[in-house]
Protein backbone atom coordinates (compact mmCIF):
# COMPACT_ATOMS: atom_id res chain seq x y z
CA UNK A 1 26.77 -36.67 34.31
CA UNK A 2 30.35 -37.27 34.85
CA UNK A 3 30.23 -38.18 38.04
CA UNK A 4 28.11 -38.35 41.08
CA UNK A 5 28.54 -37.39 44.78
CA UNK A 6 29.46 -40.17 47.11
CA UNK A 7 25.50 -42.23 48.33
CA UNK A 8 25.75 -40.84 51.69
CA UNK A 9 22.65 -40.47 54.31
CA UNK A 10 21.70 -36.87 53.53
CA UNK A 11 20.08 -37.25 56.64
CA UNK A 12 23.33 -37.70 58.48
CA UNK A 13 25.89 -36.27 55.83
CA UNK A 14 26.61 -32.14 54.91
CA UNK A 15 26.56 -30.86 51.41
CA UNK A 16 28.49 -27.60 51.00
CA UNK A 17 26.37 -25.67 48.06
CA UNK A 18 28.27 -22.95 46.72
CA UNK A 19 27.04 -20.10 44.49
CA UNK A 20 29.61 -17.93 42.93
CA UNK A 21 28.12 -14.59 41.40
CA UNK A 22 28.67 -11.86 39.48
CA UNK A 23 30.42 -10.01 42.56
CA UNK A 24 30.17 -12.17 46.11
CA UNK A 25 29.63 -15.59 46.50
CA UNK A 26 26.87 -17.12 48.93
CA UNK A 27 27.54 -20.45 50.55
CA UNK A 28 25.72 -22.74 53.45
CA UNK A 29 25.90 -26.12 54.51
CA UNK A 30 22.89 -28.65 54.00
CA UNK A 31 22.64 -31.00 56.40
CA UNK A 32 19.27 -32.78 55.07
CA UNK A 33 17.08 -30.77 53.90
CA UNK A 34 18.16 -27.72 56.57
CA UNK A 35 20.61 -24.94 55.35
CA UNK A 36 22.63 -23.56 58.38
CA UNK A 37 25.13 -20.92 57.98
CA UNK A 38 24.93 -19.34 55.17
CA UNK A 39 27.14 -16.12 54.43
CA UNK A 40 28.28 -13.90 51.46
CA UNK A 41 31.26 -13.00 50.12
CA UNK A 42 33.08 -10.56 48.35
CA UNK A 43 34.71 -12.51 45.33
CA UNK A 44 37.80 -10.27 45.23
CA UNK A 45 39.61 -11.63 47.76
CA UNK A 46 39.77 -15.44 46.17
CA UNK A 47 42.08 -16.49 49.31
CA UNK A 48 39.43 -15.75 51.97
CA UNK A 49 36.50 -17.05 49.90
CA UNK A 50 38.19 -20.72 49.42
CA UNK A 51 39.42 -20.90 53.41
CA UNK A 52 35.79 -19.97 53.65
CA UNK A 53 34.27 -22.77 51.80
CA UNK A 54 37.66 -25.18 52.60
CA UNK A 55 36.27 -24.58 56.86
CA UNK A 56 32.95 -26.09 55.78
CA UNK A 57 34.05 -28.58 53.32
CA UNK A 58 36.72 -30.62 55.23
CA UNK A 59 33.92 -32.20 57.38
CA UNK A 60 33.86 -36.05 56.93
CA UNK A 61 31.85 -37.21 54.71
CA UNK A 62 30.89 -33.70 53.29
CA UNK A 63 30.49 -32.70 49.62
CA UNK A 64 31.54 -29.54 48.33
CA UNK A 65 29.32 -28.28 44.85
CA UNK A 66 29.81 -25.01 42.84
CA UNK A 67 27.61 -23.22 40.80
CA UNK A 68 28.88 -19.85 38.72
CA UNK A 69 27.97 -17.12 36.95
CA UNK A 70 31.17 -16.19 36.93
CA UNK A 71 33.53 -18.85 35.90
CA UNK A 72 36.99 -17.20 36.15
CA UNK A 73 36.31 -16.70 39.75
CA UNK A 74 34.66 -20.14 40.24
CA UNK A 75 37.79 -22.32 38.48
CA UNK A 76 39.94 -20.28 40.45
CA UNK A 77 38.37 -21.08 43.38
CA UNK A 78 37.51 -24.85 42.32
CA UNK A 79 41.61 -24.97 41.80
CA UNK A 80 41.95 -23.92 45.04
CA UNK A 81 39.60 -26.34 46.71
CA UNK A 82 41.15 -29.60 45.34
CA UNK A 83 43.80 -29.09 46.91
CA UNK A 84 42.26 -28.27 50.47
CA UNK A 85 39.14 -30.61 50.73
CA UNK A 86 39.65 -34.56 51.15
CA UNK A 87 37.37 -34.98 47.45
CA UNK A 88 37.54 -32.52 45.00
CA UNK A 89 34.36 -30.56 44.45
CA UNK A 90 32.03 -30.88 42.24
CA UNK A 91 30.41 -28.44 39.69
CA UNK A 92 26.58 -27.78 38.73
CA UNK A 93 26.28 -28.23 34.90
CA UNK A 94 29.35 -30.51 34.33
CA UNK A 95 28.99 -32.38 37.02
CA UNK A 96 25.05 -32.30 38.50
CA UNK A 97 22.85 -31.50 35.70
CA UNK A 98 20.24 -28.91 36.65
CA UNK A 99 16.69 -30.81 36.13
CA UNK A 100 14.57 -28.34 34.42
CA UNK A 101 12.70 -28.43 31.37
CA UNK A 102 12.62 -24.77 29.42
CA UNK A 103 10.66 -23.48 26.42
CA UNK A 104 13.78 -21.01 25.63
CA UNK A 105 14.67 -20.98 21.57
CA UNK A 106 18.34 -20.82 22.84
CA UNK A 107 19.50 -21.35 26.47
CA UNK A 108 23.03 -21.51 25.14
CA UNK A 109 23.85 -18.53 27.67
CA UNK A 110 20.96 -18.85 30.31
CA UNK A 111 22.43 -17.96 33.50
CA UNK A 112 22.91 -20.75 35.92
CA UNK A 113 21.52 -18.73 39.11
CA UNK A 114 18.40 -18.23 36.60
CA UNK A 115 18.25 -21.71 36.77
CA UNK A 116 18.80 -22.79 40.31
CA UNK A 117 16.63 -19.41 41.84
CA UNK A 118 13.77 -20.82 39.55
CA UNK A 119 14.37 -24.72 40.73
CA UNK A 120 14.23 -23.92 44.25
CA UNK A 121 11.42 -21.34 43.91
CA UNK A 122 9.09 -23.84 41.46
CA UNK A 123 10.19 -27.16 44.41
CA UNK A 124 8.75 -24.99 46.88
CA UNK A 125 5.93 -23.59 45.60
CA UNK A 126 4.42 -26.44 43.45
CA UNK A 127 2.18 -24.04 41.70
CA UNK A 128 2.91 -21.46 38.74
CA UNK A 129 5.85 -18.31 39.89
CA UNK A 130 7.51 -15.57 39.31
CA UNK A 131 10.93 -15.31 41.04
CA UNK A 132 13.12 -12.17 41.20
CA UNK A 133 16.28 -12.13 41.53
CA UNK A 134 17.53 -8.24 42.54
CA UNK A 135 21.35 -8.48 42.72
CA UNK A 136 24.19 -7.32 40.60
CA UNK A 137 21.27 -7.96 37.96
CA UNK A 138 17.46 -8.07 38.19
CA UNK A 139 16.49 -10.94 36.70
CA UNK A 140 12.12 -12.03 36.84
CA UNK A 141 11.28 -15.30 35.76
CA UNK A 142 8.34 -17.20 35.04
CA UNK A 143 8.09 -20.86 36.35
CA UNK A 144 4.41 -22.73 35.09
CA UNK A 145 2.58 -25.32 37.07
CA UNK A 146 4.47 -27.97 35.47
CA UNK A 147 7.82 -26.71 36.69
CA UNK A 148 8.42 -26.01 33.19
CA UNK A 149 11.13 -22.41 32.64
CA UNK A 150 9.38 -20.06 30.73
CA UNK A 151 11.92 -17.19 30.36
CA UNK A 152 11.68 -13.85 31.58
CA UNK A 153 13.34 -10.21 32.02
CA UNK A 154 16.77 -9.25 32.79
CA UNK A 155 17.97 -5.31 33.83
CA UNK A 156 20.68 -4.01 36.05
CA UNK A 157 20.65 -4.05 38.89
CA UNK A 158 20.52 -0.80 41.48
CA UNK A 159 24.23 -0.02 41.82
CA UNK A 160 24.53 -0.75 37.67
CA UNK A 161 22.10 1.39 37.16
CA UNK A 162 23.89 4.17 39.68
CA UNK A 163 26.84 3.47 38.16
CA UNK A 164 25.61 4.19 34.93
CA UNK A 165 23.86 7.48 35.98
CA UNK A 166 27.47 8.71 36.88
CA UNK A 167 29.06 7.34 33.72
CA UNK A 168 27.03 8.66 31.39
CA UNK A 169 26.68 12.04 32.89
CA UNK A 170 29.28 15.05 33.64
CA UNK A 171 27.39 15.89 36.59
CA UNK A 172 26.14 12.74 38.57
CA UNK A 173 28.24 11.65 41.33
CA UNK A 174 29.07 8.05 41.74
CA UNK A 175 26.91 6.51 44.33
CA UNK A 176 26.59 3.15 46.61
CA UNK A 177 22.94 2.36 46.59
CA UNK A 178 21.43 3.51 50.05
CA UNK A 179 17.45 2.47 50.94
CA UNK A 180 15.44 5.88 51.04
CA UNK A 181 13.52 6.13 53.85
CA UNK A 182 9.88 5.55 53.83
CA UNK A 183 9.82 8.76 55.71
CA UNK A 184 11.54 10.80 52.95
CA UNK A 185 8.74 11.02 50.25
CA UNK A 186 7.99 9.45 46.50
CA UNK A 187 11.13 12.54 45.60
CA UNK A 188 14.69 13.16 46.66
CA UNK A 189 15.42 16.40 48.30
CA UNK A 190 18.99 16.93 46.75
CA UNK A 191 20.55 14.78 43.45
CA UNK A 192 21.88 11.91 45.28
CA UNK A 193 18.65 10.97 47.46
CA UNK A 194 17.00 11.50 43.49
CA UNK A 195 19.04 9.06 42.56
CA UNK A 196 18.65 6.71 45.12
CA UNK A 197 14.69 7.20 44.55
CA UNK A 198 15.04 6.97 40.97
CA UNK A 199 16.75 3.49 40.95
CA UNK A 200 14.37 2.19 43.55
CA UNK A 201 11.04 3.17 41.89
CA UNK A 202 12.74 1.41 38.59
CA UNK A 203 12.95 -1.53 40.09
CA UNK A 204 9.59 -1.75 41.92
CA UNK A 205 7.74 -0.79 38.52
CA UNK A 206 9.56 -2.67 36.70
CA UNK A 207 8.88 -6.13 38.83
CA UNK A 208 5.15 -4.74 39.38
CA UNK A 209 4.80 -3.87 35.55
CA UNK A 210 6.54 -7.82 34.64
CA UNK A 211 4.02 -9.71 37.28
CA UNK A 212 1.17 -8.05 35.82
CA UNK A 213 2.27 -8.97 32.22
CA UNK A 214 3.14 -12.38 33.43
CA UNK A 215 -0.06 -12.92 34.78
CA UNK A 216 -2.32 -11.94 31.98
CA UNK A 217 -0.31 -14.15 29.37
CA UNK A 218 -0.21 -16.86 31.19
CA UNK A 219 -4.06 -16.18 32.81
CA UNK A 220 -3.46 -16.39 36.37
CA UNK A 221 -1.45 -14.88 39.18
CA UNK A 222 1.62 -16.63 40.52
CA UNK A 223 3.36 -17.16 43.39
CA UNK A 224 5.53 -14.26 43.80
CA UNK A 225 9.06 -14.82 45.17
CA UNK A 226 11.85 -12.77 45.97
CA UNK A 227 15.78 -13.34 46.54
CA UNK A 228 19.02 -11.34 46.22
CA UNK A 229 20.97 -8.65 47.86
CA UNK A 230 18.51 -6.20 47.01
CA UNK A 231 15.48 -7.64 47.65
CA UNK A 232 14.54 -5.48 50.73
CA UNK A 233 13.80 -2.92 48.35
CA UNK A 234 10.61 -4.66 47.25
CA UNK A 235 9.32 -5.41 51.10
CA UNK A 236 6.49 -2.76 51.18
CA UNK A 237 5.42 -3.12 47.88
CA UNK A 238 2.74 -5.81 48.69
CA UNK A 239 3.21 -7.82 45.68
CA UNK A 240 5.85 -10.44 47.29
CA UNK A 241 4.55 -13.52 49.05
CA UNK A 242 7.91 -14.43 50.15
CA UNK A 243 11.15 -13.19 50.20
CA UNK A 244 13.83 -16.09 50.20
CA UNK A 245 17.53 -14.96 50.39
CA UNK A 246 19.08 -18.73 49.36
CA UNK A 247 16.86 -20.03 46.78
CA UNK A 248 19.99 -20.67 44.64
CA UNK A 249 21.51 -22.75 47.08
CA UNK A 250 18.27 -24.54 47.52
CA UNK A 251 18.41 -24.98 43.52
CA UNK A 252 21.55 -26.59 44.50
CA UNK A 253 20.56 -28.97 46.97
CA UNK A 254 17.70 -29.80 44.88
CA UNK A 255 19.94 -30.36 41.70
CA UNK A 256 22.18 -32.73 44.46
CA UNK A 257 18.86 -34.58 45.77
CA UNK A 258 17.92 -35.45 42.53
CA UNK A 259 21.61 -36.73 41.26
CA UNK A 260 21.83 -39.14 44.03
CA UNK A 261 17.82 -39.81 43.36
CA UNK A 262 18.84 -40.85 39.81
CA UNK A 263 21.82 -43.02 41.19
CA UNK A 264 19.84 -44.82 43.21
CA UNK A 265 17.35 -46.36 40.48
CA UNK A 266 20.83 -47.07 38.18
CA UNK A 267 21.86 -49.22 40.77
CA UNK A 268 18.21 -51.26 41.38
């Protein structure tokens, strides 16, 4: 790696982990192995998203790392951030490798919140999982025993696939997803409650129909875990054992333990 953060106590010290997506940004501060405050936010409005990470950075002794998806907004905001925090921040990837083996042919363009979701999910599990990710996109990966990335699925996610519907159609309005009602039937009553139902049931089969695949090529059932914006969806399904709205930023941390791991044996 290029460089390292500072040896602090991460028992005493705060490590700003920073995930910058597709279309908001989720950040918390680490202080140990404890994740207080986290928030999202919206990534159009670059000058409230750096005062937002700048208010938890500037904390003495405090480091500040970024993972993207989305790396216009991220070296924007990284730009930004150098010139408000006492140490410039530091970036997952070119920075703080992310230590995970894979079995991809090519993971050229593997997402880094693949990555980190699967990281956190396979540190806290310590068995075989599957770990979606319903955001902007629905991503479902597999994780073995070993901790090894096997590769998985990746769809769009509810409002992509509304705001496809409308696209591609002369008729379909353009809809915000909503949550139908458990109340309201497996059918919507007018078009836009079938829509809403329609994008919903997509994504349940489709992370039902991928666990079920998962588990008979691999021959066993995994761990199922859930994060993203739109993981609520999948609550009364039955099929999640835990629904984890920061496992990225726990990827993070976990990327971070292990850099300052590594630069402790360097320096025995």
């Amino acid at each position: 790696m290029s460089q390292s953060p500072d040896r602090v106590s991460i028992e005493t010290e705060s490590l700003v982990a920073v995930a910058v997506g597709n279309t908001r940004t989720r950040l918390g501060v680490f202080t140990g192995s404890e994740l207080s405050d986290p928030r999202s936010l919206d990534n159009s409005d670059a000058e409230a998203l750096a005062r937002a990470v700048a208010e938890l950075g500037t904390k003495e002794g405090s480091v500040t790392v970024l993972a993207s998806v989305n790396d216009p907004v991220a070296d924007v905001l990284e730009a930004s951030l150098r010139q408000r925090l006492p140490s410039p921040p530091l970036r997952i990837g070119r920075d703080i490798p992310i230590p995970m083996a894979h079995t991809l042919t090519d993971a050229s363009t593997l997402g880094q919140d693949r990555l980190l979701s699967a990281l956190g999910a396979s540190t806290r599990a310590r068995q075989a999982c599957v770990v979606v990710d319903a955001g902007t996109a629905v991503t479902i990966d597999y994780v073995d025993a070993d901790g090894v990335f096997r590769g998985g699925l990746i769809a769009p996610g509810l409002n992509m696939m509304l705001a496809s519907l409308a696209e591609h159609t002369a008729a379909l309005p353009r809809l915000t997803f909503e949550r139908p009602s458990p109340d309201a039937g497996p059918g919507g009553s007018d078009t836009p409650s079938a829509m809403q139902q329609g994008v919903s049931t997509a994504l349940r089969g489709m992370v039902r129909t991928a666990i079920e695949q998962f588990a008979i090529h691999y021959d066993g059932y995994p761990q199922v875990i859930a994060t993203g914006g739109d993981m609520g969806v999948l609550e009364d399904d039955g099929f999640i054992e835990h629904f984890v709205p920061d496992l990225q930023l726990i990827g993070i941390h976990t990327c971070c333990m292990g850099a300052l791991a590594d630069a402790d044996d360097a320096d025995d």
